[in-house]
Protein backbone atom coordinates (compact mmCIF):
# COMPACT_ATOMS: atom_id res chain seq x y z
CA UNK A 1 0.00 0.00 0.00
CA UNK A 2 1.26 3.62 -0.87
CA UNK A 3 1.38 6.18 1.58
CA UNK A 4 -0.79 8.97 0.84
CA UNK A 5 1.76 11.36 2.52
CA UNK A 6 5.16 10.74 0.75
CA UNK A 7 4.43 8.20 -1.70
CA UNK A 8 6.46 5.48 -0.05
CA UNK A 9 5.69 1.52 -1.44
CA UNK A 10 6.85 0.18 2.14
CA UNK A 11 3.87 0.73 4.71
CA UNK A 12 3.29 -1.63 7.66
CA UNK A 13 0.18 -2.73 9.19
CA UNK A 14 -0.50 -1.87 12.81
CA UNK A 15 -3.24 -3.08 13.87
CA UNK A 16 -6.18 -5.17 11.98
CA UNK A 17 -9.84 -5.20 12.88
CA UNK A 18 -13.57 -5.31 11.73
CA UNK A 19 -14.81 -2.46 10.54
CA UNK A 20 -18.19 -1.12 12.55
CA UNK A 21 -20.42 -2.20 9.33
CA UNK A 22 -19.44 -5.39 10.10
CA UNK A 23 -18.46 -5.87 6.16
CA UNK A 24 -14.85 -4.65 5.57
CA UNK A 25 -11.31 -5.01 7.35
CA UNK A 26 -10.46 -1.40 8.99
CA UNK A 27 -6.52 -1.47 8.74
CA UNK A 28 -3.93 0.84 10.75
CA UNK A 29 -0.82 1.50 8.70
CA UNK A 30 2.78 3.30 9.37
CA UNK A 31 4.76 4.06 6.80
CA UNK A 32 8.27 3.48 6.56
CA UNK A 33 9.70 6.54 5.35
CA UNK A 34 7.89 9.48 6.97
CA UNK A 35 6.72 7.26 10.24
CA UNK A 36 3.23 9.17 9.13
CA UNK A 37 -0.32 7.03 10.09
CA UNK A 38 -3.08 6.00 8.18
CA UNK A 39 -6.18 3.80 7.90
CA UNK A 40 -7.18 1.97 5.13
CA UNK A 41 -10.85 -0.22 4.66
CA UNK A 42 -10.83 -3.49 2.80
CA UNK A 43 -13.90 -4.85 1.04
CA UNK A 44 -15.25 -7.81 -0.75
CA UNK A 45 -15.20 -6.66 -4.83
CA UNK A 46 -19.08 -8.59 -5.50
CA UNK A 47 -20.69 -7.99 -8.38
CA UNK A 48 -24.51 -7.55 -8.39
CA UNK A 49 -25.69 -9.15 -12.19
CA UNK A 50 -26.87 -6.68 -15.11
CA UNK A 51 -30.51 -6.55 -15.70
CA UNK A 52 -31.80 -7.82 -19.00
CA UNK A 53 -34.59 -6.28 -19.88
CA UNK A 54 -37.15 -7.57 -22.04
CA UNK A 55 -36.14 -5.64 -25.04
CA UNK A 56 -32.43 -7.47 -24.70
CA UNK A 57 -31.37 -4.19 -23.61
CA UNK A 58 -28.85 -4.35 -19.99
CA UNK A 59 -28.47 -2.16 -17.50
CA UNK A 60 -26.81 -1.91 -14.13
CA UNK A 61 -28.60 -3.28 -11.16
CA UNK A 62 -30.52 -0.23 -9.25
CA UNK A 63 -31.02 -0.70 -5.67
CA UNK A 64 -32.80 3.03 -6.31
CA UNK A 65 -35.00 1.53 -8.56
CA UNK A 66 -35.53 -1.64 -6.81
CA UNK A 67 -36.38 0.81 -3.43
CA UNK A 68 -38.86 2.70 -5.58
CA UNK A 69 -40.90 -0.09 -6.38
CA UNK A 70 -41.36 -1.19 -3.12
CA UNK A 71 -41.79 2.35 -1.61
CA UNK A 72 -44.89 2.56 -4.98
CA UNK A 73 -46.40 -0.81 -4.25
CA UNK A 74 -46.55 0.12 -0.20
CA UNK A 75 -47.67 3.95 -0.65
CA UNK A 76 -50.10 3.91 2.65
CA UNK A 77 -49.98 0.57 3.66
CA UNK A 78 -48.70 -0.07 7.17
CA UNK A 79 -45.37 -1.72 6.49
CA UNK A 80 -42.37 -0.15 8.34
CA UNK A 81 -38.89 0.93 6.43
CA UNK A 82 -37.11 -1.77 8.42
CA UNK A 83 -38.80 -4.45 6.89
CA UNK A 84 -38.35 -3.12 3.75
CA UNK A 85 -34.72 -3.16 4.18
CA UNK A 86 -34.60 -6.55 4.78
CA UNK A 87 -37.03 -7.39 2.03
CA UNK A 88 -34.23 -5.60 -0.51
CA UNK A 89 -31.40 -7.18 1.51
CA UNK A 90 -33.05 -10.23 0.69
CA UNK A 91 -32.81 -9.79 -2.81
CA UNK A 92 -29.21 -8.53 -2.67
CA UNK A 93 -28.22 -11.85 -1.10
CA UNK A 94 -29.93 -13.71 -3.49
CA UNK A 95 -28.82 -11.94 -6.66
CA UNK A 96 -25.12 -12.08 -5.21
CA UNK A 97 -25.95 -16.07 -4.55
CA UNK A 98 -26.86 -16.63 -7.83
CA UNK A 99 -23.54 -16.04 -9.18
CA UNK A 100 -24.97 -15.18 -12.29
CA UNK A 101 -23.11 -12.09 -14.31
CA UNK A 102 -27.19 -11.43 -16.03
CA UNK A 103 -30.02 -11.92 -15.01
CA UNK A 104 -33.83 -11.76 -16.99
CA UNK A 105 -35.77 -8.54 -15.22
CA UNK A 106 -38.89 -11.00 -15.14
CA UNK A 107 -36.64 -13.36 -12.63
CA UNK A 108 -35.77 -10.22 -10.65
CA UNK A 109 -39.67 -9.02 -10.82
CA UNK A 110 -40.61 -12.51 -9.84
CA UNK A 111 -38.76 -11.62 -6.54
CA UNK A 112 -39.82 -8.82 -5.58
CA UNK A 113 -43.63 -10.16 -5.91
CA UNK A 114 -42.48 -12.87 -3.50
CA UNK A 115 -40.90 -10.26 -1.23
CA UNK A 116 -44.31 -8.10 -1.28
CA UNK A 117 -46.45 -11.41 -1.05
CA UNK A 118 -44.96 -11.66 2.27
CA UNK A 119 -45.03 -7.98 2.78
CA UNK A 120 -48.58 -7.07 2.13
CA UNK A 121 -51.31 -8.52 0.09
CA UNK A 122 -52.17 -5.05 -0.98
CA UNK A 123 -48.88 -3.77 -2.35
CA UNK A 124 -48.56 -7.26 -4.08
CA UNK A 125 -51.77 -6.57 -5.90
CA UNK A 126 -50.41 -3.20 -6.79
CA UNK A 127 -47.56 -4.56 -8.10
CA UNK A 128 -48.79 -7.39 -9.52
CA UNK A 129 -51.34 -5.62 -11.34
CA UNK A 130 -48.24 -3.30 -13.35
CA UNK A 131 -46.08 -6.48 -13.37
CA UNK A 132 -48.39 -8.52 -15.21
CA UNK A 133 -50.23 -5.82 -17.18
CA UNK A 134 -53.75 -7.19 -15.72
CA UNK A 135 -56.33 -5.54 -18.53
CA UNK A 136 -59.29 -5.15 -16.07
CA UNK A 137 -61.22 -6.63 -13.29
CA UNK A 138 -61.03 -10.35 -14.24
CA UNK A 139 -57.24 -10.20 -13.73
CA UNK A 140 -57.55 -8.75 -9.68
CA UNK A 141 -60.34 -11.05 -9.42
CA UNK A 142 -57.83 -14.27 -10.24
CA UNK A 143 -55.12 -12.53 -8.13
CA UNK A 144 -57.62 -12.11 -5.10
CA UNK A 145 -59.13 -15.89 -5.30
CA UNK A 146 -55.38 -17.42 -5.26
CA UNK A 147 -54.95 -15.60 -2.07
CA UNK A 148 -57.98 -16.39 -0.59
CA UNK A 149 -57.42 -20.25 -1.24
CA UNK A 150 -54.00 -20.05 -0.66
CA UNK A 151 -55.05 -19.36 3.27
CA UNK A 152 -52.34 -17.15 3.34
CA UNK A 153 -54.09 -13.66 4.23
CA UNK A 154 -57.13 -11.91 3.63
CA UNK A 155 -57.11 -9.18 1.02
């Protein structure tokens, strides 16, 4: 590791620990030449996959945009940030699990209907209801039955 100070290749590390966020190495360093300190933060380099859309086209994957879908399926519905966070962190681990460089945006929308399923039977409606381009009242009709005789919630 350089030293941001002098430039120096030949730094020494001091002491080692876990970082608060419980995700990198926090790293105390001395360099050599000036005797100057410094901290340095390793992480793990993961890779979240592209999205392929359903036009072919790829983009990055969006936690922002992944975030705003929930926070537009659960406008007014009584389901509290945290358990959004894990819903999302959910996904995360799942992409990451995957291992997977792509992946089809109907797999990743597939997921986040699960995630809302358990959520709130509203906000999965909601959702569902863009997702799968339902064309009138037949479609939230089907969608409201298969919860009812799933015995999983009322609607």
């Amino acid at each position: 590791m350089r030293c941001p100070f002098c430039g120096a290749i030949d730094t020494q590390v001091v002491e080692t620990r876990l970082a608060e966020d419980g995700l990198s190495v926090r790293r105390r360093r001395r360099c050599a030449s000036c005797d100057k300190r410094f901290t340095t933060y390793e992480n793990a380099d993961v890779r979240l996959p592209q999205v392929v859309k359903g036009n072919g086209m790829r983009e990055e994957f969006s936690e922002a945009k992944l975030r705003e879908g929930f926070r537009r399926a659960l406008h007014k519905r009584p389901v509290s940030a945290e358990l959004v966070d894990e819903a999302i962190g959910r996904i995360r681990r799942r992409l990451l699990t995957l291992g997977e460089r792509e992946i089809p945006s109907r797999s990743l929308g597939e997921m986040v209907m699960d995630a809302l399923y358990r959520l709130d039977k509203v906000a999965y409606i909601r959702f569902a209801s863009v997702y799968r381009s339902f064309q009138g009242v037949d479609d939230f009709r089907d969608v409201i039955s298969s919860i009812r005789e799933s015995g999983k919630g009322e609607v």
